[in-house]
Every structure is written in structure tokens, then in C-alpha cells.
Protein backbone atom coordinates (compact mmCIF):
# COMPACT_ATOMS: atom_id res chain seq x y z
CA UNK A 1 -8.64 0.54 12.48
CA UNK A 2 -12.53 0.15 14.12
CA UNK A 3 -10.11 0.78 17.60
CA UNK A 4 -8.33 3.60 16.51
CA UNK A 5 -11.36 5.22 14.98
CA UNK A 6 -13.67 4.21 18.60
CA UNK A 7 -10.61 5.92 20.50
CA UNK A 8 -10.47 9.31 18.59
CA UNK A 9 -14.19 9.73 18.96
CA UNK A 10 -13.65 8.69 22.64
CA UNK A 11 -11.06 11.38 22.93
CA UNK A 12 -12.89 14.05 21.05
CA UNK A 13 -16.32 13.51 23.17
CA UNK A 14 -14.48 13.59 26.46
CA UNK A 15 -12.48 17.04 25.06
CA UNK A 16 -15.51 18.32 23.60
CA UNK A 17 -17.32 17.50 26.98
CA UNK A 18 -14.78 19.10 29.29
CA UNK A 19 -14.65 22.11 27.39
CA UNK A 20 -18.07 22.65 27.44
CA UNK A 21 -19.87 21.34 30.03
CA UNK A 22 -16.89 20.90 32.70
CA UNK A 23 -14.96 24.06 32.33
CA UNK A 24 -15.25 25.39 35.96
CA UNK A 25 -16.55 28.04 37.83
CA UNK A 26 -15.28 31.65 37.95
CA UNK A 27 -14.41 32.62 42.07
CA UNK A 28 -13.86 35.10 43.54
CA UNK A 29 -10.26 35.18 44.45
CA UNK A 30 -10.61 34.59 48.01
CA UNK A 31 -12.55 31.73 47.77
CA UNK A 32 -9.76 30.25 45.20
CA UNK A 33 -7.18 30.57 47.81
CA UNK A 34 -9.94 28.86 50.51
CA UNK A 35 -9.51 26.17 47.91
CA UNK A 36 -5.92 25.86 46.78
CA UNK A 37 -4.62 26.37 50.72
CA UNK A 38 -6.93 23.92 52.86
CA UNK A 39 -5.08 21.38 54.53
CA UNK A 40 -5.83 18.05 54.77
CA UNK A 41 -5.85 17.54 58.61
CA UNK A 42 -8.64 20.85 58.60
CA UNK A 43 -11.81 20.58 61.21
CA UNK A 44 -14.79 19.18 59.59
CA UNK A 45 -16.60 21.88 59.36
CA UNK A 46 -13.99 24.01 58.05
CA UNK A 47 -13.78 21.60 54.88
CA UNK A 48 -17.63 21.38 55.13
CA UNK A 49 -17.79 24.78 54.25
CA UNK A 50 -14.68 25.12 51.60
CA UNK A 51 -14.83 22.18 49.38
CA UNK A 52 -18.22 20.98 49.94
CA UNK A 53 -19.44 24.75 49.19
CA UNK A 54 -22.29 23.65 46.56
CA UNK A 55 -23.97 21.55 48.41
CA UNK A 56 -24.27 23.70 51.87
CA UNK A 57 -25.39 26.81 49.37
CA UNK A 58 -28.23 24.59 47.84
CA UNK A 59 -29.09 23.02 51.03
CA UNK A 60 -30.04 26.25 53.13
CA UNK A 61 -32.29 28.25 51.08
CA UNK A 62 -34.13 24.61 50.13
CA UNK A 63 -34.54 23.85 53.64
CA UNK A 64 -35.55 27.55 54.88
CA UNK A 65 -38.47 27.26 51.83
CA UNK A 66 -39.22 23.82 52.14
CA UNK A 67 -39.67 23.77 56.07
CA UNK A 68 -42.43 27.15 55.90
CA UNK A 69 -43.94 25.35 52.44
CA UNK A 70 -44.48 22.01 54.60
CA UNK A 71 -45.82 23.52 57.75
CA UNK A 72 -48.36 25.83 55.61
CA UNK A 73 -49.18 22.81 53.49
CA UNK A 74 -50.35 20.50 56.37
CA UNK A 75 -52.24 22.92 57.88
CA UNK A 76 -54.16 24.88 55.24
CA UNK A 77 -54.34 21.36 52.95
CA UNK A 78 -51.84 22.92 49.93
CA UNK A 79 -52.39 19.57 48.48
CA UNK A 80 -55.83 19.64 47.11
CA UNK A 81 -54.61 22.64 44.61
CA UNK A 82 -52.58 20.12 42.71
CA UNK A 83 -55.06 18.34 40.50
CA UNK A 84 -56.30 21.36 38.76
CA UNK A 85 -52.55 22.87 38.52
CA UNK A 86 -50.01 19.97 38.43
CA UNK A 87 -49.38 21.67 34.72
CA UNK A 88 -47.43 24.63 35.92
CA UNK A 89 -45.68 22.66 38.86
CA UNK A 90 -44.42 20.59 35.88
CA UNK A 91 -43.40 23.69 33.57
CA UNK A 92 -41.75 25.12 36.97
CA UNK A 93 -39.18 22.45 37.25
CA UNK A 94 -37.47 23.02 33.87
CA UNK A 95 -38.55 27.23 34.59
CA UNK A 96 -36.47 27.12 37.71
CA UNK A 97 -34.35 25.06 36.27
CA UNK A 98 -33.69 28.08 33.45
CA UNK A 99 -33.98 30.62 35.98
CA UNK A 100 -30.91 29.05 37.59
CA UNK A 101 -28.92 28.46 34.53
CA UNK A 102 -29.61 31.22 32.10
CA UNK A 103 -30.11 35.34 32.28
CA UNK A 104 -33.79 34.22 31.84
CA UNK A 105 -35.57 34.32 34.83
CA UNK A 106 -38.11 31.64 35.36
CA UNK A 107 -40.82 34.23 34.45
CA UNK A 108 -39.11 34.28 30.87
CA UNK A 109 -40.33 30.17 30.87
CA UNK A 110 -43.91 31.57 32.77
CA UNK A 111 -45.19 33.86 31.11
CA UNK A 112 -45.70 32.80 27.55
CA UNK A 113 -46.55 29.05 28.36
CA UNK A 114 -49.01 30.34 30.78
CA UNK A 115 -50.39 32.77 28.48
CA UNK A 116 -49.86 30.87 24.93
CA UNK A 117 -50.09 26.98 25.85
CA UNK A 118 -52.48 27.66 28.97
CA UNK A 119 -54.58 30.86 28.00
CA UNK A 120 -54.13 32.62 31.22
CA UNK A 121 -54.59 36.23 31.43
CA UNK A 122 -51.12 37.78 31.51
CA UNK A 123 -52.31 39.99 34.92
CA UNK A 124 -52.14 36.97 36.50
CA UNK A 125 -48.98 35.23 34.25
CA UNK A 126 -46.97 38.61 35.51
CA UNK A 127 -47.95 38.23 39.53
CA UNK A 128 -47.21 34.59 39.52
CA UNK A 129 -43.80 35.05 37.27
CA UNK A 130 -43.28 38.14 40.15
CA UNK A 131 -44.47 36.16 43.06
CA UNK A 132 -42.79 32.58 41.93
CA UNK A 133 -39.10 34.38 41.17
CA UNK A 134 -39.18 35.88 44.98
CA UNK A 135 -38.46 32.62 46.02
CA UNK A 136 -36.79 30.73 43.64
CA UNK A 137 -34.80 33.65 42.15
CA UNK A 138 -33.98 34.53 45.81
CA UNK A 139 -32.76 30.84 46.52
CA UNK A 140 -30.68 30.99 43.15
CA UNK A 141 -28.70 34.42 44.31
CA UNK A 142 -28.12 32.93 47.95
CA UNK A 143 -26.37 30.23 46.21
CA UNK A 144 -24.48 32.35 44.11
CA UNK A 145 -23.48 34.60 47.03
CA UNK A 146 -22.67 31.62 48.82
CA UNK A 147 -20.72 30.15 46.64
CA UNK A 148 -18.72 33.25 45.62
CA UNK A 149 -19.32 33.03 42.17
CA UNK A 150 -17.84 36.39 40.50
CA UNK A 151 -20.97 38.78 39.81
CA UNK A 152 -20.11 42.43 38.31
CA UNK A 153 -20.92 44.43 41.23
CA UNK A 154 -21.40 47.62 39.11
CA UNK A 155 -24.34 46.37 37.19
CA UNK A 156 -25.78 45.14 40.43
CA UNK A 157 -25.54 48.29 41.76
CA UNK A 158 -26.94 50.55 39.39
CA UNK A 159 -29.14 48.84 37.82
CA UNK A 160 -31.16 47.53 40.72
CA UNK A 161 -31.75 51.86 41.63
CA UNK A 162 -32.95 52.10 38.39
CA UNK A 163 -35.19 48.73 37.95
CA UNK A 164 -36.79 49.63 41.20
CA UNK A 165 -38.20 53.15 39.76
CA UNK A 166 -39.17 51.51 36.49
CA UNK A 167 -40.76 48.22 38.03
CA UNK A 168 -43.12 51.07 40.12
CA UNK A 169 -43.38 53.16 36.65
CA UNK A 170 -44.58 49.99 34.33
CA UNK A 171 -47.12 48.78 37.32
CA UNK A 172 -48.48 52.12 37.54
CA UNK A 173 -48.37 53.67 33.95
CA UNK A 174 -47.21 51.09 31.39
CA UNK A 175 -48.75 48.14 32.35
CA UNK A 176 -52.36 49.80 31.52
CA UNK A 177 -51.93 50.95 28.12
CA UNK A 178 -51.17 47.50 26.66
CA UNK A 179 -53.83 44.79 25.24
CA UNK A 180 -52.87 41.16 26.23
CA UNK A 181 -52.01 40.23 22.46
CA UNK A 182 -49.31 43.29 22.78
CA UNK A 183 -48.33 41.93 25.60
CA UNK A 184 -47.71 38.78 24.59
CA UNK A 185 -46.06 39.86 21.29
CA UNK A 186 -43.60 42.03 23.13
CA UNK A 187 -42.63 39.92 25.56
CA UNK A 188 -41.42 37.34 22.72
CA UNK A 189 -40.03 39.76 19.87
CA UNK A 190 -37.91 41.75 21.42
CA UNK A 191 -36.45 38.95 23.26
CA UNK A 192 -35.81 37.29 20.08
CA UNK A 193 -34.15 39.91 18.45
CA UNK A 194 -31.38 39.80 21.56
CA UNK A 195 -31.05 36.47 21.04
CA UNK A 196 -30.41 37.06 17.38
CA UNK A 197 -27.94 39.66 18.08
CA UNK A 198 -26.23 37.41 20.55
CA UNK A 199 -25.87 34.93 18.54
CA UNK A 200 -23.94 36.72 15.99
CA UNK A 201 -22.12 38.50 18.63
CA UNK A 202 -20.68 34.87 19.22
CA UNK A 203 -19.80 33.78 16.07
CA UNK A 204 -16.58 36.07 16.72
CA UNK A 205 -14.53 32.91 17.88
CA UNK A 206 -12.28 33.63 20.74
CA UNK A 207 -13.39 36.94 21.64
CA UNK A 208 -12.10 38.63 24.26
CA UNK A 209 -14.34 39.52 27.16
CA UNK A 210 -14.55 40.24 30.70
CA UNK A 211 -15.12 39.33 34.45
CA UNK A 212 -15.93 42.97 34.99
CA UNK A 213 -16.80 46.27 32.92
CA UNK A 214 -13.29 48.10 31.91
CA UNK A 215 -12.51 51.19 32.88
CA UNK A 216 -15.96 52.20 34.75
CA UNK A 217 -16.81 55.68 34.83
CA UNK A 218 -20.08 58.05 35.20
CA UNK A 219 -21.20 57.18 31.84
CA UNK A 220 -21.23 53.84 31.97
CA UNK A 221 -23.17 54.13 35.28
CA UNK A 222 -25.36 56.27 33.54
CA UNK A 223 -26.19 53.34 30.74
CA UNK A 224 -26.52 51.06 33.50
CA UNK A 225 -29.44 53.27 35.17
CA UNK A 226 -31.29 53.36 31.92
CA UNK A 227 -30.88 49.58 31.05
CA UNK A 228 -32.44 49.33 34.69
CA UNK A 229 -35.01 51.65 34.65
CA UNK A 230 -36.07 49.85 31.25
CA UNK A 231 -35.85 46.40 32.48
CA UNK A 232 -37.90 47.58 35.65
CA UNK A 233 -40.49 48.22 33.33
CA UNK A 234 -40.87 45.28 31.26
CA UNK A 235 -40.76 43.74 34.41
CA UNK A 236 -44.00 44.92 35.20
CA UNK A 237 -45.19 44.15 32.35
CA UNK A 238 -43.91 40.28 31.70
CA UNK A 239 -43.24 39.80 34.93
CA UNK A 240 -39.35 39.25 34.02
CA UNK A 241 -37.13 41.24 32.15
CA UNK A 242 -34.43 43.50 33.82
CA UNK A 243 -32.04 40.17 34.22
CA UNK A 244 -32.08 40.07 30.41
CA UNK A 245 -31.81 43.62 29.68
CA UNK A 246 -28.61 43.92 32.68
CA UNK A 247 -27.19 40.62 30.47
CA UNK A 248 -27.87 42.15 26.81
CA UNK A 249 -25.84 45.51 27.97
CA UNK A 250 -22.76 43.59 29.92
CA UNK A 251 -22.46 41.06 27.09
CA UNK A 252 -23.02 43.00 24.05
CA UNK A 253 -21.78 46.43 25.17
CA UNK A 254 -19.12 46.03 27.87
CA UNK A 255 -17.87 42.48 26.65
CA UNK A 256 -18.69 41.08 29.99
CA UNK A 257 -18.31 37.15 29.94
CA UNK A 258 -21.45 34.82 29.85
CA UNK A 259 -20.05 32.99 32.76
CA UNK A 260 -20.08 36.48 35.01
CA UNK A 261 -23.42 38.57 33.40
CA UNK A 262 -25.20 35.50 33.73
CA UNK A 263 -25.39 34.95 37.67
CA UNK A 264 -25.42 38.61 37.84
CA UNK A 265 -28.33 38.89 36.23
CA UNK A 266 -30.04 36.33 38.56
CA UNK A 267 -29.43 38.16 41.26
CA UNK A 268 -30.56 41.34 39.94
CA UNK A 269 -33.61 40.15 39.19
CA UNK A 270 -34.14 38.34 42.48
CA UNK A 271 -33.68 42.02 43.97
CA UNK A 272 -35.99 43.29 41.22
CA UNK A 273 -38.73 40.45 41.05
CA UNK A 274 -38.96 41.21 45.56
CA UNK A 275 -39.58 44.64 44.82
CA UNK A 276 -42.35 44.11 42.35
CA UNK A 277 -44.15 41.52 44.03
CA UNK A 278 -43.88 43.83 47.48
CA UNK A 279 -45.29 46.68 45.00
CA UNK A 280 -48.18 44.66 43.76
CA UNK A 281 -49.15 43.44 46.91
CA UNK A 282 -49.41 45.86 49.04
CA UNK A 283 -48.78 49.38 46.86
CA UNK A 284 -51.64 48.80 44.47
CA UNK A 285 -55.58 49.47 44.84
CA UNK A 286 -56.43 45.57 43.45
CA UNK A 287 -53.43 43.70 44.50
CA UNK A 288 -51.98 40.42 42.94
CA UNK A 289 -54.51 38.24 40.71
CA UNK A 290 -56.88 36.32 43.37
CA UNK A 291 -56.10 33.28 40.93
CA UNK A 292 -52.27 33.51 41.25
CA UNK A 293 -51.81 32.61 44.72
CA UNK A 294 -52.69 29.09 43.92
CA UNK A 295 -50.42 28.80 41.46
CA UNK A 296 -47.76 29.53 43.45
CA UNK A 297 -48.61 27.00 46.00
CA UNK A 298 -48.41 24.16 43.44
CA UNK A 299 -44.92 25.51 42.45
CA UNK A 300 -43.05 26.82 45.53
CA UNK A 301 -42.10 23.43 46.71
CA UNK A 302 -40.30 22.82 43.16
CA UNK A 303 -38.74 25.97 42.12
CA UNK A 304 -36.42 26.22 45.23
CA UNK A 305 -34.69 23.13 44.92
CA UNK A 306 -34.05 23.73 40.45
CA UNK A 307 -33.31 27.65 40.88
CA UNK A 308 -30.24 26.99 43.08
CA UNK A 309 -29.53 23.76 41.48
CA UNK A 310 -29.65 25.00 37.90
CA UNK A 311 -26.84 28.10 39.34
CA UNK A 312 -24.80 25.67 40.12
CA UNK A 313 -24.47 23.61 37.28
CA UNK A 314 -24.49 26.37 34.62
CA UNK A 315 -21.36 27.89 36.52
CA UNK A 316 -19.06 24.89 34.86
CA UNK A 317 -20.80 25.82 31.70
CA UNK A 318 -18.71 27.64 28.57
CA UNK A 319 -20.10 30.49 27.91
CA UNK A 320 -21.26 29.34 24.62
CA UNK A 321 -23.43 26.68 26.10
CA UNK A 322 -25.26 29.84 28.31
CA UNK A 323 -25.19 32.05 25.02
CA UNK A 324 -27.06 28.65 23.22
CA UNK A 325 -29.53 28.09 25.74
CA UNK A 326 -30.92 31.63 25.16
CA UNK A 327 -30.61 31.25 21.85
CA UNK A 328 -33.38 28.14 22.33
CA UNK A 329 -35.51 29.37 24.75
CA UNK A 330 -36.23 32.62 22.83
CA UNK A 331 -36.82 30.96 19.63
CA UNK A 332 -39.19 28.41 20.93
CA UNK A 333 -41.11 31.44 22.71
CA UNK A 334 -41.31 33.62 19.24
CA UNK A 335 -42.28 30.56 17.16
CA UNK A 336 -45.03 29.22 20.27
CA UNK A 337 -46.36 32.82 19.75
CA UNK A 338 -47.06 33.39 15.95
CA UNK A 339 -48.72 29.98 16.52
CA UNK A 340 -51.06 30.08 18.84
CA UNK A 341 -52.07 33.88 18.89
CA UNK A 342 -54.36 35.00 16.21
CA UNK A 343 -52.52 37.52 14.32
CA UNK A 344 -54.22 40.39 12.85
CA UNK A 345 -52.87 43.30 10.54
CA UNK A 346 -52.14 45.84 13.50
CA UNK A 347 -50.26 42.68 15.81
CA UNK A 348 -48.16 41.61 12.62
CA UNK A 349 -47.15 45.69 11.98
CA UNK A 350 -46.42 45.56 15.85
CA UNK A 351 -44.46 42.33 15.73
CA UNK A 352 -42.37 43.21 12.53
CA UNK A 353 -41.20 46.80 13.58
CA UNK A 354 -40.03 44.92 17.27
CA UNK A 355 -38.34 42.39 15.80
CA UNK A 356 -36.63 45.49 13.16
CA UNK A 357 -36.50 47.69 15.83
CA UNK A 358 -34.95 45.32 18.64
CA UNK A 359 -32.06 43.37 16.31
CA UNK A 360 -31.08 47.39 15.15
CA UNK A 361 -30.72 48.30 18.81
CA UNK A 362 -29.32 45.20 19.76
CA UNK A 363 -27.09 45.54 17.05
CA UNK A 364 -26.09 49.16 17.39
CA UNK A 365 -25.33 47.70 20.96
CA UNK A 366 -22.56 45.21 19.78
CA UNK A 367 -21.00 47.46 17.03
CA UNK A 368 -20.51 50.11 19.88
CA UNK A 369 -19.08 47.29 22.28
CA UNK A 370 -16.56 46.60 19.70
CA UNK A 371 -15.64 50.42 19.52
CA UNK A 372 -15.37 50.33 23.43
CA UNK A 373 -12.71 46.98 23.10
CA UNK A 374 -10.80 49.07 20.72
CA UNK A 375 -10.46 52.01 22.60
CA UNK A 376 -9.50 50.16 25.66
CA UNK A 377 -6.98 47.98 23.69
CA UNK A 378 -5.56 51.50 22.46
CA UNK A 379 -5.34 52.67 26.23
CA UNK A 380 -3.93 49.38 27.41
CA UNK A 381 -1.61 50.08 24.87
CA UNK A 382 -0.21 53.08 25.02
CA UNK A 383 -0.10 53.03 28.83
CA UNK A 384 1.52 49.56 28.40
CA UNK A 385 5.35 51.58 26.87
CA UNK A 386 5.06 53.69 30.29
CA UNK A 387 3.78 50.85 33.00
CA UNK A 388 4.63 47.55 31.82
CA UNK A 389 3.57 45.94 35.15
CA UNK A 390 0.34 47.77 35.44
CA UNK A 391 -0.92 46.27 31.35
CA UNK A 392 0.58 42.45 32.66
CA UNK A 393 -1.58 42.79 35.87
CA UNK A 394 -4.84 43.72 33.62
CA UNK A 395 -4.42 41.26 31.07
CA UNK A 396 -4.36 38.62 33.77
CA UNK A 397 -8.36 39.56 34.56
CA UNK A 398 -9.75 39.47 31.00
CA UNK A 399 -10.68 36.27 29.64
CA UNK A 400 -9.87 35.26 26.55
């Protein structure tokens, strides 16, 4: 009986495992056929660069960053910034780590334990979240690329045109007419209230989604210009935020899959975070923070080797275990927040109507996304009695 019982829990773990955690990466389909067609008596190099794939696309960006970080560090003595800031090299590891896993950039991890847990002004939390995702980020999305894991090329597309113009608008305009409390507060409650939304988006159990955004026309370009040009600006503000606005949009309103939107969004926001650092350093009267350029000496050397290596691993991932770890990370930030800042009357109004406001919009979002899957069902439908081959074709790239 005790066997029986040990070997059903065996059998379920291993299921519940490879489901999960094992369920393979989405390719593009010529790297599928790389795959399925090389032949055993290949060159070494040729295999090199088909099966072992992962490890050449981690091993390039790490050694481009690590080889500059080394030579700078010897010679300018990077080492004796590390007992004052070994805190944030620490936080980085499980930030890039995130940034590489999630549609949270490693500013999303930054930015409110630098300015909750560590008091730091959020000027300088935003340049070093900015400054720290340029090269981590930018490992990440070389990985990605390198890999040919399937991205939706529309979103990166539009909304990196319209992130760029609302990255320049928050530095200049936004960015100034908000306290550090309201920054703070934002940053966390509108978050949360994706997150919220999200989750009950995925309580639908086998929903159908996406590897790309059905039926793509002007107006859908036209949403995707907006979400950018929003997510540009909280950008400037947080220092990350048009990877999670690109992901709310493709998941909740175009039924995009987890396991696409997600390293989509990294990218996008390794375009993004390059633009905003290049606009803050060298656009602006004041430039970056003075104080954040140590910080990002401490961290550099860590955030390239988890950025890339988190990609990788969260590409096996379900898309529920993505959707959960957002569900986590958000919460933890919302909850770290009503602790440690000092609420008064005016923050809690503030809080309250972004929490309302952002789970109505977020919701709004969703209902409309299920309107959309209708109406493309319908389509699929009717066009289905008329060209049976075309519907079988497009039912073979949705994902179920």
C-alpha cells in the first residue's frame, strides 16, 4: 500500500514538474527544423551552435561585459565600492534574475527596495534601474535573439516608436511634477492592480491564446503606440515600466501567450531602458545621479550573467508559472510599500483611486480581449465553410 501510495506521488510530482517547469521553449520555426534535421556526423561547430544554442547565447554577452567590467575594475580599483554597496549587488542577483524570467524588468526589483528597504532617493533608484537594465536587459534580449525564442514582432515594433517619445516626455515633463512618496506609491499600485487582473484573467483554465496578435491591423498598431508612449513614461519615472505595460496589453487584450509577451517584453525594454539612460546622460542639464554610478559598478559584474540566465530558464516555464511570479513580485512590492512609507490622508486617497482606477482599466482590458477572441472565433468561422485549409493552417499557430 505505503509503495503504491510513494509511486503515485512519485508520478504526480514528476507530471506536475514537467508540465510546469519543463514544458519547452517556443522557436521560431527555423530554428525547430535546425533541431529536428542535424545529423549526427555534423562539424563541431555546426552542432556547437544548434543544440548547444543556450549556452553560446549566455556565454557572449557575459564575456563581452565581464571582459570591459574586469579591465575597468583593475585599473580604476572597482573593488573598494563594495563594502558600502554589497546590499544592492546582492538584491541584483535575484533582480536580474527577474529581469530575465518575468515581464518585470530588474528595475521593477530596484526601485522599491532601493527606495523602501534602502531609503534612496528615487532620482537616483530610476538612473541606476535605467543605467543597470542597459546591460543586463541588453544581455537578456541577445540571448533571446540568439536563441530564437518567438517574440511578437508587432509589439516590438510599435511600441518601442512610441516608448522612445514618452521615455523623453516623462524625463522632461512628468518626472518633475511628482513627490517621491507619489512616486513610490505609483510605481507599486498600479502594478498591483495588473497583477490582480492577471490573475483572474488566468483562472479561465485552458484558455486559448497566442504566439502572435490575430488579425493585425492599423488599430491595433494604434493601441500599441499608446501602450508605448505610456510605458515610456513611467519609465522615466520608475525607471521600468514599458515591458509591463507591452505584457499587460498582449496578454490581457490580444491573448498573446505568457511564454511569447514575456521575452518580448524584455527586449522592449532593453531597447527602451538604452534610450533613457542615453537621454539622461547626455540630453539633460544635470545628468544621471552622481551617487548612481557606483551602484552600478557593484552590480554590473552580477546582472549579466542572471539576466541571460534567468531568459533561459523561464522559456521551459508554463505560462502559469510566469503569470505567478508576477503575481508575487507585485504583491510583495504593494505590501513592502504601505509598510514602510508613512501614509498620510492625501497618499492613501492617491493609493486607493490607483489601485480602483488600475484593476477597472486592467479589467476593461480583459473583458475587451475576450470580445476580440470572439470576434476572431466568428471570422475563423465563417471563413472556415469557404477555406477549410486556410482555418486548419491557423489553428495550428494558436496555443491552446
Amino acid at each position: 500500500m505505503k509503495n503504491t501510495m510513494c509511486s503515485t506521488m512519485m508520478t504526480n510530482s514528476k507530471g506536475f514538474l514537467r508540465k510546469y517547469f519543463l514544458e519547452g521553449q517556443k522557436l521560431e520555426e527555423k530554428q525547430k527544423v535546425a533541431l529536428e534535421t542535424l545529423p549526427d556526423d555534423a562539424p563541431f561547430l555546426t552542432k556547437l551552435l544548434v543544440r548547444h544554442r543556450r549556452l553560446v547565447g549566455i556565454l557572449l554577452p557575459l564575456i563581452f561585459f565581464e571582459t570591459l567590467w574586469w579591465a575597468q575594475a583593475i585599473r580604476h580599483d572597482y573593488f573598494s565600492y563594495f563594502p558600502d554597496r554589497y546590499l544592492l549587488t546582492i538584491t541584483m542577483i535575484f533582480g536580474a534574475s527577474v529581469a530575465g524570467m518575468t515581464s518585470e524588468g530588474g528595475g521593477a526589483v530596484a526601485f522599491p527596495v532601493m527606495t523602501l528597504a534602502l531609503n534612496i532617493k528615487p532620482a537616483v533608484a530610476r538612473d541606476f534601474s535605467l543605467m543597470i537594465q542597459s546591460c543586463g536587459m541588453t544581455a537578456a534580449a541577445f540571448t533571446i535573439f540568439w536563441m530564437q525564442i518567438k517574440l511578437e514582432k508587432h509589439s516590438l515594433v510599435f511600441c518601442s516608436s512610441g516608448a522612445a517619445a514618452g521615455m523623453i516626455f516623462g524625463l522632461e515633463v512628468v518626472d518633475s511634477l511628482l513627490s517621491p512618496p507619489q512616486k513610490k506609491l505609483g510605481f507599486v499600485c498600479i502594478w498591483f492592480s495588473f497583477a490582480f487582473a492577471l490573475f483572474l484573467l488566468n483562472r479561465e483554465h485552458k484558455r486559448k491564446t497566442f504566439d502572435q496578435i490575430p488579425q493585425f491591423g492599423a488599430w491595433k498598431a494604434a493601441i500599441l503606440l499608446a501602450v508605448g508612449f505610456m510605458g515610456g513614461i513611467f519609465s522615466a519615472i520608475a525607471g521600468s515600466g514599458v515591458d509591463i505595460c507591452s505584457f499587460s496589453v498582449l496578454s490581457l487584450l490580444f491573448r498573446v501567450s505568457e511564454k511569447v509577451s514575456t521575452p518580448t517584453s524584455i527586449v522592449l525594454m532593453a531597447i527602451n531602458t538604452c534610450i533613457g539612460f542615453y537621454w539622461r546622460a547626455m540630453m539633460t542639464d544635470t545628468g544621471v545621479e552622481e551617487d548612481t554610478w557606483g551602484y552600478l559598478i557593484v552590480c554590473v559584474p552580477v546582472v549579466v550573467i542572471f539576466a541571460p540566465l534567468g531568459s533561459i530558464i523561464s522559456s521551459h516555464f508554463h505560462r502559469q508559472v510566469l503569470a505567478a511570479l508576477v503575481y508575487l513580485l507585485d504583491t510583495i512590492a504593494l505590501v513592502t510599500a504601505f509598510v514602510v512609507i508613512p501614509l498620510t490622508l492625501e497618499l492613501g486617497i492617491l493609493s486607493g483611486c490607483l489601485l480602483l482606477g488600475g484593476f477597472v482599466i486592467f479589467f476593461l482590458m480583459s473583458k475587451a480581449g475576450q470580445r476580440l477572441l470572439l470576434l476572431h472565433d466568428e471570422k475563423n468561422n465563417n471563413r472556415s465553410e469557404d477555406f477549410p485549409e486556410t482555418q486548419e493552417k491557423q489553428e495550428k499557430q494558436e496555443v491552446v
